[in-house]
PDB file of N, CA and C in Angstrom:
ATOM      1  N   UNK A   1      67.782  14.097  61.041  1.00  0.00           N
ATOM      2  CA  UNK A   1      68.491  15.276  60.610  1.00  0.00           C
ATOM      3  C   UNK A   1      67.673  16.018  59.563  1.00  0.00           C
ATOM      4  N   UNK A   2      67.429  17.268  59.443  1.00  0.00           N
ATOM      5  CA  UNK A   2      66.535  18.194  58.721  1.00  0.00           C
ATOM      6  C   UNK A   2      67.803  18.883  57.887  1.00  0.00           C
ATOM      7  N   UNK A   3      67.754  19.598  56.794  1.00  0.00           N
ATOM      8  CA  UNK A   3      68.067  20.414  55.836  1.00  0.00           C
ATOM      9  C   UNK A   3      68.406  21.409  56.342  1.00  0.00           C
ATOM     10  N   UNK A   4      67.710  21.579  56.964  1.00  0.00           N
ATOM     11  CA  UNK A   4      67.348  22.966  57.293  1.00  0.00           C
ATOM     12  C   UNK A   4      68.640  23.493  58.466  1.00  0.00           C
ATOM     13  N   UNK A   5      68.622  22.028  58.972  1.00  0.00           N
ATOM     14  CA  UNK A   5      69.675  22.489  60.364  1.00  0.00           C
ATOM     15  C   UNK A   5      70.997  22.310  60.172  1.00  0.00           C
ATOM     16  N   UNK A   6      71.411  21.806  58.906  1.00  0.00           N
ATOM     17  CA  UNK A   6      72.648  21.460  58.400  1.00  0.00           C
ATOM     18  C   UNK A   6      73.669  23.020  58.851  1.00  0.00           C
ATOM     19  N   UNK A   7      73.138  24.028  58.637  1.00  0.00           N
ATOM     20  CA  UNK A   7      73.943  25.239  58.535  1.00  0.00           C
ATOM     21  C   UNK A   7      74.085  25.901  59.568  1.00  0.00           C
ATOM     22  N   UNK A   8      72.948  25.533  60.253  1.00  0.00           N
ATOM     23  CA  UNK A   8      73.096  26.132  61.972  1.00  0.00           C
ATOM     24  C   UNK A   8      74.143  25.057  62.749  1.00  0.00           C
ATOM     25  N   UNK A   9      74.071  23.600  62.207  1.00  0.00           N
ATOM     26  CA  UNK A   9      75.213  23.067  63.040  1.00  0.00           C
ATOM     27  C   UNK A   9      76.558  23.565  62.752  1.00  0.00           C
ATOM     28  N   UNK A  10      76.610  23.742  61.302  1.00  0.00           N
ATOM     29  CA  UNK A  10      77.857  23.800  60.946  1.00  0.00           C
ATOM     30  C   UNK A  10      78.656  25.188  61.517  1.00  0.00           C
ATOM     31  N   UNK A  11      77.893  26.232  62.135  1.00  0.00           N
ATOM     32  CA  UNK A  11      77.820  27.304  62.631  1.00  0.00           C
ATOM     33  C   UNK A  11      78.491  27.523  63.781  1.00  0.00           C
ATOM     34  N   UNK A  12      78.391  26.348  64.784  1.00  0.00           N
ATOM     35  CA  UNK A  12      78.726  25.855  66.234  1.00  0.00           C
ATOM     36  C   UNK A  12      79.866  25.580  66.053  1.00  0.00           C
ATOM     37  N   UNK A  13      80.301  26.564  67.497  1.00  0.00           N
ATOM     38  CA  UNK A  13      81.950  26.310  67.376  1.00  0.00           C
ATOM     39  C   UNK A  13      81.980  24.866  67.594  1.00  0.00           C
ATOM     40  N   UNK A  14      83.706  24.389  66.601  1.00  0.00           N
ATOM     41  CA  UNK A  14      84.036  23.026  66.557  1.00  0.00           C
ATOM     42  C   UNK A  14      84.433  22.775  67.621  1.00  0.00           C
ATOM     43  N   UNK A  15      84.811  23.217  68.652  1.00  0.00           N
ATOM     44  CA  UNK A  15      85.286  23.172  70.148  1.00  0.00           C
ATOM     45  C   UNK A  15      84.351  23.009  70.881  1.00  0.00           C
ATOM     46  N   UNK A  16      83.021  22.535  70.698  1.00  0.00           N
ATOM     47  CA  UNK A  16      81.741  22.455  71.312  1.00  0.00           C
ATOM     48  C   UNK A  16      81.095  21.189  71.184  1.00  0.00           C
ATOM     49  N   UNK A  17      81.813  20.396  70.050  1.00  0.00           N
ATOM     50  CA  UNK A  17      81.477  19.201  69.099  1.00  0.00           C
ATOM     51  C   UNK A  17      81.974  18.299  69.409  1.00  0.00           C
ATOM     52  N   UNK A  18      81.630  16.638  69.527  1.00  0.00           N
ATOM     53  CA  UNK A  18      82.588  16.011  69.359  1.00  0.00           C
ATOM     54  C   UNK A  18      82.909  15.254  67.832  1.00  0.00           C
ATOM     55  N   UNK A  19      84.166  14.734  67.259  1.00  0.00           N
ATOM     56  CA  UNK A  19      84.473  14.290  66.732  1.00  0.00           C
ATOM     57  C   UNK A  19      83.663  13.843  65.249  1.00  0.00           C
ATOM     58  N   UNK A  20      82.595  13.229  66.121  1.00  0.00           N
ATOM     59  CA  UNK A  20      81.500  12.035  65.309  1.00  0.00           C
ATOM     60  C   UNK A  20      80.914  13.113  64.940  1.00  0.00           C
ATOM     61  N   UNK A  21      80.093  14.027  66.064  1.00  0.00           N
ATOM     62  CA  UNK A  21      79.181  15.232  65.333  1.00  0.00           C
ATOM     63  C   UNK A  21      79.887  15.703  64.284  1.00  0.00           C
ATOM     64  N   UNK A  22      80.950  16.238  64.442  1.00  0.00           N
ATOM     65  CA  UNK A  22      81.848  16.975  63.083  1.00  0.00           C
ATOM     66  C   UNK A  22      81.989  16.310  61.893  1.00  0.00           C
ATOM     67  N   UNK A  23      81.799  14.699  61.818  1.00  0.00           N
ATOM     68  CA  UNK A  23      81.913  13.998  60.280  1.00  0.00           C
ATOM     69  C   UNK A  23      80.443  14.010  60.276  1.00  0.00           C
ATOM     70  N   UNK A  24      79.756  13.355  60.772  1.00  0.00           N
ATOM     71  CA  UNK A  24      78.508  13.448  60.562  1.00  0.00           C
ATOM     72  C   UNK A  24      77.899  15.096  59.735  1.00  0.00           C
ATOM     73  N   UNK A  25      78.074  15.928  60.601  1.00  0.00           N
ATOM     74  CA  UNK A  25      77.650  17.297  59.711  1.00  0.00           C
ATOM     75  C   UNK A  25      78.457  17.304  58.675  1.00  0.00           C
ATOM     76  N   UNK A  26      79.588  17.169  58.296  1.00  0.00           N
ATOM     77  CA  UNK A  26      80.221  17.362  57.382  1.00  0.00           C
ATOM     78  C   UNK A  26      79.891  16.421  56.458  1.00  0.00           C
ATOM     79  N   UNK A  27      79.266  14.975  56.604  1.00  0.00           N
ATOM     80  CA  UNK A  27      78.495  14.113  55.624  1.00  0.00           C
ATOM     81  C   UNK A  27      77.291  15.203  55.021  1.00  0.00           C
ATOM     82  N   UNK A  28      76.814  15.207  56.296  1.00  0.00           N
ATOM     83  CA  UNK A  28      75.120  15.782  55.605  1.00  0.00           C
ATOM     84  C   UNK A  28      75.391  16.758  54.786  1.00  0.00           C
ATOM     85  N   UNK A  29      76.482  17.620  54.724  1.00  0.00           N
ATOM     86  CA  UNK A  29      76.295  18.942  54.368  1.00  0.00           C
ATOM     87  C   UNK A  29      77.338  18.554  52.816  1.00  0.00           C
ATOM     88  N   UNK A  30      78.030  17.609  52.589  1.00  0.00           N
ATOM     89  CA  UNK A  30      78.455  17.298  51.352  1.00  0.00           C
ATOM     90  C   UNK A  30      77.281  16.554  50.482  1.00  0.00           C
ATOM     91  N   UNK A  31      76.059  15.863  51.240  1.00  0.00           N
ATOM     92  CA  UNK A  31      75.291  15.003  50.391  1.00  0.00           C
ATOM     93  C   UNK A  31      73.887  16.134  49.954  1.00  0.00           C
ATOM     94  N   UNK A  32      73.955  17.383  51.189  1.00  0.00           N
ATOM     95  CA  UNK A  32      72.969  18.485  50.690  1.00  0.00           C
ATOM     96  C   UNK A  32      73.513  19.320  49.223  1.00  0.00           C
ATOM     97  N   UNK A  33      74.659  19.454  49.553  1.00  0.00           N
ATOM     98  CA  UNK A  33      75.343  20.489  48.426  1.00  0.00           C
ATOM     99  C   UNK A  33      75.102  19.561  47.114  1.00  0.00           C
ATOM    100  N   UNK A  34      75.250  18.257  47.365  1.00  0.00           N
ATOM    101  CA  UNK A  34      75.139  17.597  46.011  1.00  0.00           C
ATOM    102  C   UNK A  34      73.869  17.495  45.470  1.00  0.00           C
ATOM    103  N   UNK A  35      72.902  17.385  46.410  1.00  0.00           N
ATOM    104  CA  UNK A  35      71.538  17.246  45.832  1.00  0.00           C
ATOM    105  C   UNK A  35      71.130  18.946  45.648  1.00  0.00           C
ATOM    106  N   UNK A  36      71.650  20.074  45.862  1.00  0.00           N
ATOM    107  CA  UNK A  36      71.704  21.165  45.476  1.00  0.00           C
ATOM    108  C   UNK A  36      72.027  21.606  44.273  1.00  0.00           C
ATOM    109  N   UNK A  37      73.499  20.946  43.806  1.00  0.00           N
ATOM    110  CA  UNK A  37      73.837  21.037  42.367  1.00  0.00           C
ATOM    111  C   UNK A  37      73.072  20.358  41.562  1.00  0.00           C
ATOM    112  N   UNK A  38      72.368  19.358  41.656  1.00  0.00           N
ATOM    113  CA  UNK A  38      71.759  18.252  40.904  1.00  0.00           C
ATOM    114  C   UNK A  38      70.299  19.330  40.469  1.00  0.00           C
ATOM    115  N   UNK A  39      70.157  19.674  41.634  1.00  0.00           N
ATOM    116  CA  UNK A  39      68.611  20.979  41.383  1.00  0.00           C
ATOM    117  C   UNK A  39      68.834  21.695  40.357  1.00  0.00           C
ATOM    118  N   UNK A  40      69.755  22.222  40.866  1.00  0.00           N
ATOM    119  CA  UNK A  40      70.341  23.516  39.841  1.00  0.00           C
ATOM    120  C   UNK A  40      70.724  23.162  38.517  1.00  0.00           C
ATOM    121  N   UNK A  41      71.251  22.145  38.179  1.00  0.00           N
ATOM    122  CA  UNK A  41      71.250  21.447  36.983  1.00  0.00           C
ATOM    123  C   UNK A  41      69.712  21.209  36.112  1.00  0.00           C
ATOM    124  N   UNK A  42      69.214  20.442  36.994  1.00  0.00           N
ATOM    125  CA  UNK A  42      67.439  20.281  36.441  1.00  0.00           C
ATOM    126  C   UNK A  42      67.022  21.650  35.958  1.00  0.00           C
ATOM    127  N   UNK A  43      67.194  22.737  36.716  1.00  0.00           N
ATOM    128  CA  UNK A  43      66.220  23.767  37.074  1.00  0.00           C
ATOM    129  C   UNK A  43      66.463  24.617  35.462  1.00  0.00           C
ATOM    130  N   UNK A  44      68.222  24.052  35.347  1.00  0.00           N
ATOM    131  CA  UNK A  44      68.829  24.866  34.047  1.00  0.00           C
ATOM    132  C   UNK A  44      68.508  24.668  32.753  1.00  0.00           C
ATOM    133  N   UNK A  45      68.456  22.985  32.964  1.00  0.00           N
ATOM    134  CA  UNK A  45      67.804  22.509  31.683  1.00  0.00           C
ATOM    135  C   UNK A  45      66.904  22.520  31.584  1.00  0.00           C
ATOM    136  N   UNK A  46      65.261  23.026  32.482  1.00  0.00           N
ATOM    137  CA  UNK A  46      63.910  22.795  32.248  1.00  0.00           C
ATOM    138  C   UNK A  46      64.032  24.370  31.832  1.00  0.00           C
ATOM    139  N   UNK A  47      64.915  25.378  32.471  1.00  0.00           N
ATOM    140  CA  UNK A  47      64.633  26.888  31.718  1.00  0.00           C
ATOM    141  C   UNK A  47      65.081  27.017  30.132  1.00  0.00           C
ATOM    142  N   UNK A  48      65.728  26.161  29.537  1.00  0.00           N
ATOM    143  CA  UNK A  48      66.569  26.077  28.280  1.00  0.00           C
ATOM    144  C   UNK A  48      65.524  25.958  27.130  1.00  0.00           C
ATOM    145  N   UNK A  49      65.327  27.493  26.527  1.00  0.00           N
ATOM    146  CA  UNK A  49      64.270  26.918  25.525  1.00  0.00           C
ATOM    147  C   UNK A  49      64.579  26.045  24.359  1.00  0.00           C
ATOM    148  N   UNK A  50      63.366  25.150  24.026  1.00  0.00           N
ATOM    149  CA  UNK A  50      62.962  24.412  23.772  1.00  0.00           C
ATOM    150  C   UNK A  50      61.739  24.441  22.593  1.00  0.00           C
ATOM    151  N   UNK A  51      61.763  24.967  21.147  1.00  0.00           N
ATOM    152  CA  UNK A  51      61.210  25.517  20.176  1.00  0.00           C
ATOM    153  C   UNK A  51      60.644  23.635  19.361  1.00  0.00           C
ATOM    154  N   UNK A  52      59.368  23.795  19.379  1.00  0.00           N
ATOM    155  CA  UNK A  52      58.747  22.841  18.554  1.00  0.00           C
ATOM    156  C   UNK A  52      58.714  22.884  17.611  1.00  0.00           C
ATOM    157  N   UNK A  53      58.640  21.764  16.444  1.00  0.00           N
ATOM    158  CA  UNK A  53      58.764  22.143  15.218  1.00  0.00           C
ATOM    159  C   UNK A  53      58.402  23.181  14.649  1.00  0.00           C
ATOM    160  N   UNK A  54      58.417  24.408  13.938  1.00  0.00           N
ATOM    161  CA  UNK A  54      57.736  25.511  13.123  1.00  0.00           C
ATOM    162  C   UNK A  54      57.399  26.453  14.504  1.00  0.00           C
ATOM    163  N   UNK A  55      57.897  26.349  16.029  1.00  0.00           N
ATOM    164  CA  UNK A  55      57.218  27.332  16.656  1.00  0.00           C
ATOM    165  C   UNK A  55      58.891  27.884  17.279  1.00  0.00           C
ATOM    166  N   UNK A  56      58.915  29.459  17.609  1.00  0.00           N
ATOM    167  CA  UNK A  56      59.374  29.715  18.408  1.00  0.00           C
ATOM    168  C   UNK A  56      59.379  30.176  19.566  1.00  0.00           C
ATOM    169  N   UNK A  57      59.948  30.148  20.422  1.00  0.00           N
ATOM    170  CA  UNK A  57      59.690  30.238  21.909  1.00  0.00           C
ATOM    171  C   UNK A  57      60.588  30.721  22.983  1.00  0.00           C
ATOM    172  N   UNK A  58      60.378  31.874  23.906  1.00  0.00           N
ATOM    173  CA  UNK A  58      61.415  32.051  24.858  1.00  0.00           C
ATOM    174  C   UNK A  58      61.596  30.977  25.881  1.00  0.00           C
ATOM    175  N   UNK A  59      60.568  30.632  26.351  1.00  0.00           N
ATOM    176  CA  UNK A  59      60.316  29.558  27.249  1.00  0.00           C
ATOM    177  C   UNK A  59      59.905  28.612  26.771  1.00  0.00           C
ATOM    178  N   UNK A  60      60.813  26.878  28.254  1.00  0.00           N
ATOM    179  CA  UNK A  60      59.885  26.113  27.604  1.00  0.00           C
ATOM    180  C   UNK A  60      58.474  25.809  27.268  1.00  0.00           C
ATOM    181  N   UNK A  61      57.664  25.064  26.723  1.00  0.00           N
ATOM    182  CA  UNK A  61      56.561  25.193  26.072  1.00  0.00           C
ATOM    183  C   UNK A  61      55.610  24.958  28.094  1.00  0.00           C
ATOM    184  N   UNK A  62      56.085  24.096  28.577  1.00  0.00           N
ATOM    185  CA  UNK A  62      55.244  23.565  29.877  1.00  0.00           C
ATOM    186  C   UNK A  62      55.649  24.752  30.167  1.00  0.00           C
ATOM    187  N   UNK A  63      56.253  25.992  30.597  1.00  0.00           N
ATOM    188  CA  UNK A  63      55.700  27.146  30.986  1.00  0.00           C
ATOM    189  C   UNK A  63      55.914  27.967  30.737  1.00  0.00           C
ATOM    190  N   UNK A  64      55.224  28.238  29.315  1.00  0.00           N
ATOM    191  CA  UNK A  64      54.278  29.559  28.894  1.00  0.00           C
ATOM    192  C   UNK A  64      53.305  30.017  29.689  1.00  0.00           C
ATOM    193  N   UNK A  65      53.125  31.245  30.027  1.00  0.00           N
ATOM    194  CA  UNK A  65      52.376  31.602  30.325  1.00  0.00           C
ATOM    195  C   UNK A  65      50.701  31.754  30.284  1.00  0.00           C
ATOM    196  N   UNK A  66      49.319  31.012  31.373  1.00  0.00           N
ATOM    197  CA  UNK A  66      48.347  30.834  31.106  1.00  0.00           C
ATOM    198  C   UNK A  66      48.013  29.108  31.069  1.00  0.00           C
ATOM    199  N   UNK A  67      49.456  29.014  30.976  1.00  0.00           N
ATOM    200  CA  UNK A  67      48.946  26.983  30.868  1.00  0.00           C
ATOM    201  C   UNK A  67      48.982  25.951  32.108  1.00  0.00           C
ATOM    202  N   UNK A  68      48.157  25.414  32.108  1.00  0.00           N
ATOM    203  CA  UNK A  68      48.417  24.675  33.560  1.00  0.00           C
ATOM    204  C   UNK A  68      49.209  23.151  33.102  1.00  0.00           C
ATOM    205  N   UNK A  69      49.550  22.831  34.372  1.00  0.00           N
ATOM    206  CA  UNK A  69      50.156  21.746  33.821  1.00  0.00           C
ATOM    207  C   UNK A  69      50.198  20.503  35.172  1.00  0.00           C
ATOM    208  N   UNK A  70      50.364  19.623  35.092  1.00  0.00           N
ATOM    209  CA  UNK A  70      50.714  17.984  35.304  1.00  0.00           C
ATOM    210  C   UNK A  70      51.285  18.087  36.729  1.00  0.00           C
ATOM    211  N   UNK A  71      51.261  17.561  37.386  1.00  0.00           N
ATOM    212  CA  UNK A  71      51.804  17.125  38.696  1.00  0.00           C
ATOM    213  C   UNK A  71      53.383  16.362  38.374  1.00  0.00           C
ATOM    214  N   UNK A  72      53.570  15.827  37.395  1.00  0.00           N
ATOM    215  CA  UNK A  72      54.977  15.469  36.824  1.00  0.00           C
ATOM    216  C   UNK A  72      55.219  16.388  36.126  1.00  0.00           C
ATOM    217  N   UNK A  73      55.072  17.339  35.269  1.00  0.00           N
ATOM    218  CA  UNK A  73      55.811  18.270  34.807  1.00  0.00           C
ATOM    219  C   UNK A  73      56.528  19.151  36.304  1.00  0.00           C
ATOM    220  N   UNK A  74      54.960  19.383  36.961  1.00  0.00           N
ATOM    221  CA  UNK A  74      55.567  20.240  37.846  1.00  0.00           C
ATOM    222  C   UNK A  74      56.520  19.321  38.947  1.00  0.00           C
ATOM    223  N   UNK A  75      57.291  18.364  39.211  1.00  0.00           N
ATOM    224  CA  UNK A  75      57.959  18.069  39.786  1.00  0.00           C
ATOM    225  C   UNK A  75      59.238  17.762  39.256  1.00  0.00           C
ATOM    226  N   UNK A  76      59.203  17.300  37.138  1.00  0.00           N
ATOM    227  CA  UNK A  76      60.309  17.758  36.831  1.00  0.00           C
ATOM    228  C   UNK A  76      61.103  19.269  36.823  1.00  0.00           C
ATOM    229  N   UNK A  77      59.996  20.295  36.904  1.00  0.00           N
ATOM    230  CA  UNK A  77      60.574  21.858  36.678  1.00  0.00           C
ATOM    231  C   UNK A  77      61.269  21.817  38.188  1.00  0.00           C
ATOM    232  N   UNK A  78      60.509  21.906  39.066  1.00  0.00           N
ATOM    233  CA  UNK A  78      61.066  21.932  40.848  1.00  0.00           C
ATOM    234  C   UNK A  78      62.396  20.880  41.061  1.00  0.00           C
ATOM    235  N   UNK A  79      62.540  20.144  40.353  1.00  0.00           N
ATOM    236  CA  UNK A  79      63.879  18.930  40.731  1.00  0.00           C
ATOM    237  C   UNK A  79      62.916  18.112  42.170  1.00  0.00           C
ATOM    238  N   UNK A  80      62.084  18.025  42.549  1.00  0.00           N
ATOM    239  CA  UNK A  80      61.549  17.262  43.449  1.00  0.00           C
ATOM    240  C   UNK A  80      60.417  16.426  43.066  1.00  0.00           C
ATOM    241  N   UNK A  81      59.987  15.322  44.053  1.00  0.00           N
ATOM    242  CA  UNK A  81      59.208  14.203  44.084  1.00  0.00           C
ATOM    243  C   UNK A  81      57.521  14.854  44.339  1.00  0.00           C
ATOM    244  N   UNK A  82      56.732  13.873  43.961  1.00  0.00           N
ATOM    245  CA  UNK A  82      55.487  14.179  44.119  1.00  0.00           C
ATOM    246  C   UNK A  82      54.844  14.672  45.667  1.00  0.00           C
ATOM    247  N   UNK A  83      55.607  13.505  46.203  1.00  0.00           N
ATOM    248  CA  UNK A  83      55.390  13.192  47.967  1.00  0.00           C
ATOM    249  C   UNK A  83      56.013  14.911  48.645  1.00  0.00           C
ATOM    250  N   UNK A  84      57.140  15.462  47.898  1.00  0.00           N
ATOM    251  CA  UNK A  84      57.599  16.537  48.744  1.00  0.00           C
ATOM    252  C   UNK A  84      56.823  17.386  47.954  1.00  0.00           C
ATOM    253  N   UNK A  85      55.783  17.713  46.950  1.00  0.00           N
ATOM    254  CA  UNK A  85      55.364  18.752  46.357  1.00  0.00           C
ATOM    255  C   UNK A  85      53.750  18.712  47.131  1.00  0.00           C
ATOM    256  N   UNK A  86      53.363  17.762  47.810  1.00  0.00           N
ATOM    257  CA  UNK A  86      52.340  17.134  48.567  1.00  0.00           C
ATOM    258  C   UNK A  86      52.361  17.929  50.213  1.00  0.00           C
ATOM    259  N   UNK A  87      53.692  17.555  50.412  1.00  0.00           N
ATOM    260  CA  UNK A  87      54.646  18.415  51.689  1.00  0.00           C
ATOM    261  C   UNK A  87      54.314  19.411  52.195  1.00  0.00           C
ATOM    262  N   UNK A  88      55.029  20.211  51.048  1.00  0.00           N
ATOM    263  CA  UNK A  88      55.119  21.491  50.921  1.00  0.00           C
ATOM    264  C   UNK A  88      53.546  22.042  50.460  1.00  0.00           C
ATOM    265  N   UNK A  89      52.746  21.646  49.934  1.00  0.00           N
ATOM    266  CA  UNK A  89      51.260  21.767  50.134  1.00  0.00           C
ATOM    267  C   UNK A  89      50.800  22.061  51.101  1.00  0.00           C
ATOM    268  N   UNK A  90      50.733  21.187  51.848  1.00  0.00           N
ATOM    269  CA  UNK A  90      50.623  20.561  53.345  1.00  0.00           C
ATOM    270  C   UNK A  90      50.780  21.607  54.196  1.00  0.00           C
ATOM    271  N   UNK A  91      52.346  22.335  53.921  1.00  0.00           N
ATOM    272  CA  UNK A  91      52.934  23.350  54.971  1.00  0.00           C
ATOM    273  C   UNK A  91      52.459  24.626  54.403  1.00  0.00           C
ATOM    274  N   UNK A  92      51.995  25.025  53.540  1.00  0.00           N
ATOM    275  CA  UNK A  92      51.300  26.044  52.980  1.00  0.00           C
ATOM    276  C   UNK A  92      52.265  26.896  52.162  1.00  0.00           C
ATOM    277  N   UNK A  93      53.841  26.087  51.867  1.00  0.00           N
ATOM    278  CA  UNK A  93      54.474  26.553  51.287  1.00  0.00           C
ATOM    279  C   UNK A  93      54.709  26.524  49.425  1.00  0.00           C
ATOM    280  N   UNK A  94      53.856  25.820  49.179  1.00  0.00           N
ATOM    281  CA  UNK A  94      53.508  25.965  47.987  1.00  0.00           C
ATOM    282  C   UNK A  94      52.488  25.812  46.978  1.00  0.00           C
ATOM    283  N   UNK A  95      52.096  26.690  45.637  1.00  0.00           N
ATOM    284  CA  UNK A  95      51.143  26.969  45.308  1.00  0.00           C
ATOM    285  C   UNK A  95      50.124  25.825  44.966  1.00  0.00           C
ATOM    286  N   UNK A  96      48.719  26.264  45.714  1.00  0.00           N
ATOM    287  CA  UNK A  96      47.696  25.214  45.596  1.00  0.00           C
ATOM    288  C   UNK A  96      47.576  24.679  43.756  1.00  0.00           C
ATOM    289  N   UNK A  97      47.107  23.915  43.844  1.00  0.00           N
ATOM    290  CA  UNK A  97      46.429  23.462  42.405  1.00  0.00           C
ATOM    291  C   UNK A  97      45.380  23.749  41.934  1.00  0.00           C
ATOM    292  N   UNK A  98      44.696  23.725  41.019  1.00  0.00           N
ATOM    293  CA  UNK A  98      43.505  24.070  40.127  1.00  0.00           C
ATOM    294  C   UNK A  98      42.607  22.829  40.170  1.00  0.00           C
ATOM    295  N   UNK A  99      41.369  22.721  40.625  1.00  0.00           N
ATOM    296  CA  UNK A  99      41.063  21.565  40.268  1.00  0.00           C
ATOM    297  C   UNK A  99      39.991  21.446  38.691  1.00  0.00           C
ATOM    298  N   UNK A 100      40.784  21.033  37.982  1.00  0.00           N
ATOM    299  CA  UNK A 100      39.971  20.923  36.709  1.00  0.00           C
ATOM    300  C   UNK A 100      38.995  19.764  36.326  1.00  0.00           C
ATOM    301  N   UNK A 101      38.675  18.816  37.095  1.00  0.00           N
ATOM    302  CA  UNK A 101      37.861  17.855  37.137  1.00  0.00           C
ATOM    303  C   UNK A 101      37.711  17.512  38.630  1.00  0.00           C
ATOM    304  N   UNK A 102      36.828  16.147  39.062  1.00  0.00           N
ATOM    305  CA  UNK A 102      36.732  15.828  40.065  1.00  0.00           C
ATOM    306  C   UNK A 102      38.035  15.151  41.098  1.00  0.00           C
ATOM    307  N   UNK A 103      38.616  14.429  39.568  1.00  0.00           N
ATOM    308  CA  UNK A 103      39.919  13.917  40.115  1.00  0.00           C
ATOM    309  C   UNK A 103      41.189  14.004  39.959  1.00  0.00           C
ATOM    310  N   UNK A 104      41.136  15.623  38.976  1.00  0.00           N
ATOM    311  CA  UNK A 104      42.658  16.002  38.403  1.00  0.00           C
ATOM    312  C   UNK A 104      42.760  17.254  38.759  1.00  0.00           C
ATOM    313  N   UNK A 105      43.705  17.404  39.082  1.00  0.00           N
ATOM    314  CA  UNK A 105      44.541  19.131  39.441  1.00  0.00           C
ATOM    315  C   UNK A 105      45.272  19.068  38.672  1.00  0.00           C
ATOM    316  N   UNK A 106      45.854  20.232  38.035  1.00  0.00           N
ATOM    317  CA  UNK A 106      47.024  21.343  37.270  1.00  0.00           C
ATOM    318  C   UNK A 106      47.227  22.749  38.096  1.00  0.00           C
ATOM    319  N   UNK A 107      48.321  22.683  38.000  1.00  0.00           N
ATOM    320  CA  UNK A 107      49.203  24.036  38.030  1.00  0.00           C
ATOM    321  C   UNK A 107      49.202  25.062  37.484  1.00  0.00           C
ATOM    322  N   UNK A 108      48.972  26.685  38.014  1.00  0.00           N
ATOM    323  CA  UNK A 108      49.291  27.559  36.857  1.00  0.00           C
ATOM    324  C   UNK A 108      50.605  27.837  36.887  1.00  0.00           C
ATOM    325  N   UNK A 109      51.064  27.818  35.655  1.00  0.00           N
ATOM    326  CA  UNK A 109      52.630  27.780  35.109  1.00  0.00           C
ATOM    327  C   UNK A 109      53.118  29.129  35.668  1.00  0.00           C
ATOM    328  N   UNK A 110      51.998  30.373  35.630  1.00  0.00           N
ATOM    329  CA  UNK A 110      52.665  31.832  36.684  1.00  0.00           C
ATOM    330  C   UNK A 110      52.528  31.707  37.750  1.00  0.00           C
ATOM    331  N   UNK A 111      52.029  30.796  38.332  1.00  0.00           N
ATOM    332  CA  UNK A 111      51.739  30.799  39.976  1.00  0.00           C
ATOM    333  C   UNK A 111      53.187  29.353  40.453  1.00  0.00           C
ATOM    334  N   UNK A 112      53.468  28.909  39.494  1.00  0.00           N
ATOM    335  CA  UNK A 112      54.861  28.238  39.668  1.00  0.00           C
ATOM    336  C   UNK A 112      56.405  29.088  39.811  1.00  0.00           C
ATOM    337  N   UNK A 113      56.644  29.819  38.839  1.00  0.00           N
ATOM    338  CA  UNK A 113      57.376  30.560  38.267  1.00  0.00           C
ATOM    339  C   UNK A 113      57.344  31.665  39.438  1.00  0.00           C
ATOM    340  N   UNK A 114      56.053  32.648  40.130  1.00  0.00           N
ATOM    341  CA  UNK A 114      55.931  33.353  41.262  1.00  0.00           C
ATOM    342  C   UNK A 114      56.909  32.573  42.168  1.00  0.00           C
ATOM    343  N   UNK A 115      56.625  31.402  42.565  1.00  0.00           N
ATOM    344  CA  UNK A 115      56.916  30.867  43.755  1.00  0.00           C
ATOM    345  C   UNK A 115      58.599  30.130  43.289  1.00  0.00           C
ATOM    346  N   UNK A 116      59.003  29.854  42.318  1.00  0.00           N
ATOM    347  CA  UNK A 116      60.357  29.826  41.765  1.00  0.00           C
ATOM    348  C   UNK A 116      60.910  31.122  41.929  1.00  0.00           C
ATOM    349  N   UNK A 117      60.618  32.347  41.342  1.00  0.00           N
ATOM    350  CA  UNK A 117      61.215  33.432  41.706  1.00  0.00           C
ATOM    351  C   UNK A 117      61.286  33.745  43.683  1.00  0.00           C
ATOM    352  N   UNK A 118      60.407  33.460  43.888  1.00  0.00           N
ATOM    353  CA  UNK A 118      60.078  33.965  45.725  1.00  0.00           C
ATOM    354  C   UNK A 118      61.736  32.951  46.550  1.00  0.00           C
ATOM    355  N   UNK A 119      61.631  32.057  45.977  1.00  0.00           N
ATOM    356  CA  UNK A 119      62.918  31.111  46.427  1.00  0.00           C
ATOM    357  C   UNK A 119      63.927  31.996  46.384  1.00  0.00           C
ATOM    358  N   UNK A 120      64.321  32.575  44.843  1.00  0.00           N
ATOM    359  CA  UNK A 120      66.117  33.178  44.667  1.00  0.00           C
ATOM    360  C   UNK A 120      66.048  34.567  45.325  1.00  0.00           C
ATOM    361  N   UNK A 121      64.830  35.177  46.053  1.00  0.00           N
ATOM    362  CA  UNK A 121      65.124  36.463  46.646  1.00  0.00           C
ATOM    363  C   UNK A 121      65.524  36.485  48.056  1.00  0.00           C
TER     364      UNK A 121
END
């Protein structure tokens, strides 16, 4: 079962369905909504500024603008795992990395934030 298809099933007349299909979608689509709110929760508290001692700040400090950052930062800001930020690489759906050494990549914090905004439109 994909994400993705949760809404196109749920779409299909129920008179087309049997029984099992109808709890079944209706599972998936209560355990998507939850891992939806759980995002949206993360997403609220990683936007919540966050002022360091003696500094102030609109944003949190991991993204200010110009700074790259961590493969775990960037999967706490997204609410997702390394493996799906790898994924979505993969599918060309999200922004490449920087390679700043031979064996480390960072993120630019505007080329995150681009692709955070590109989502809510």
């Amino acid at each position: 079962m994909y994400r993705e298809d949760i809404l196109e099933r749920l779409r299909v007349d129920p008179g087309k369905r049997t029984l099992g299909e109808l709890l079944q979608d209706r599972e998936s689509a209560v355990h998507e909504i939850t891992r939806l709110r759980a995002q949206i929760v993360r997403l609220t508290a990683a936007r919540t500024p966050r002022a360091r001692k003696g500094e102030e700040t609109d944003a949190p400090p991991q993204m200010r603008p110009g700074m790259l950052i961590r493969l775990a930062e960037v999967c706490e800001l997204i609410g997702v795992g390394r493996s799906t930020i790898y994924k979505w690489m993969n599918e060309g759906t999200f922004p490449a990395p920087v390679n700043v050494s031979e064996r480390a990549v960072r993120w630019r914090t505007e080329d995150i934030e681009h692709w955070r905004n590109a989502l809510t439109r």
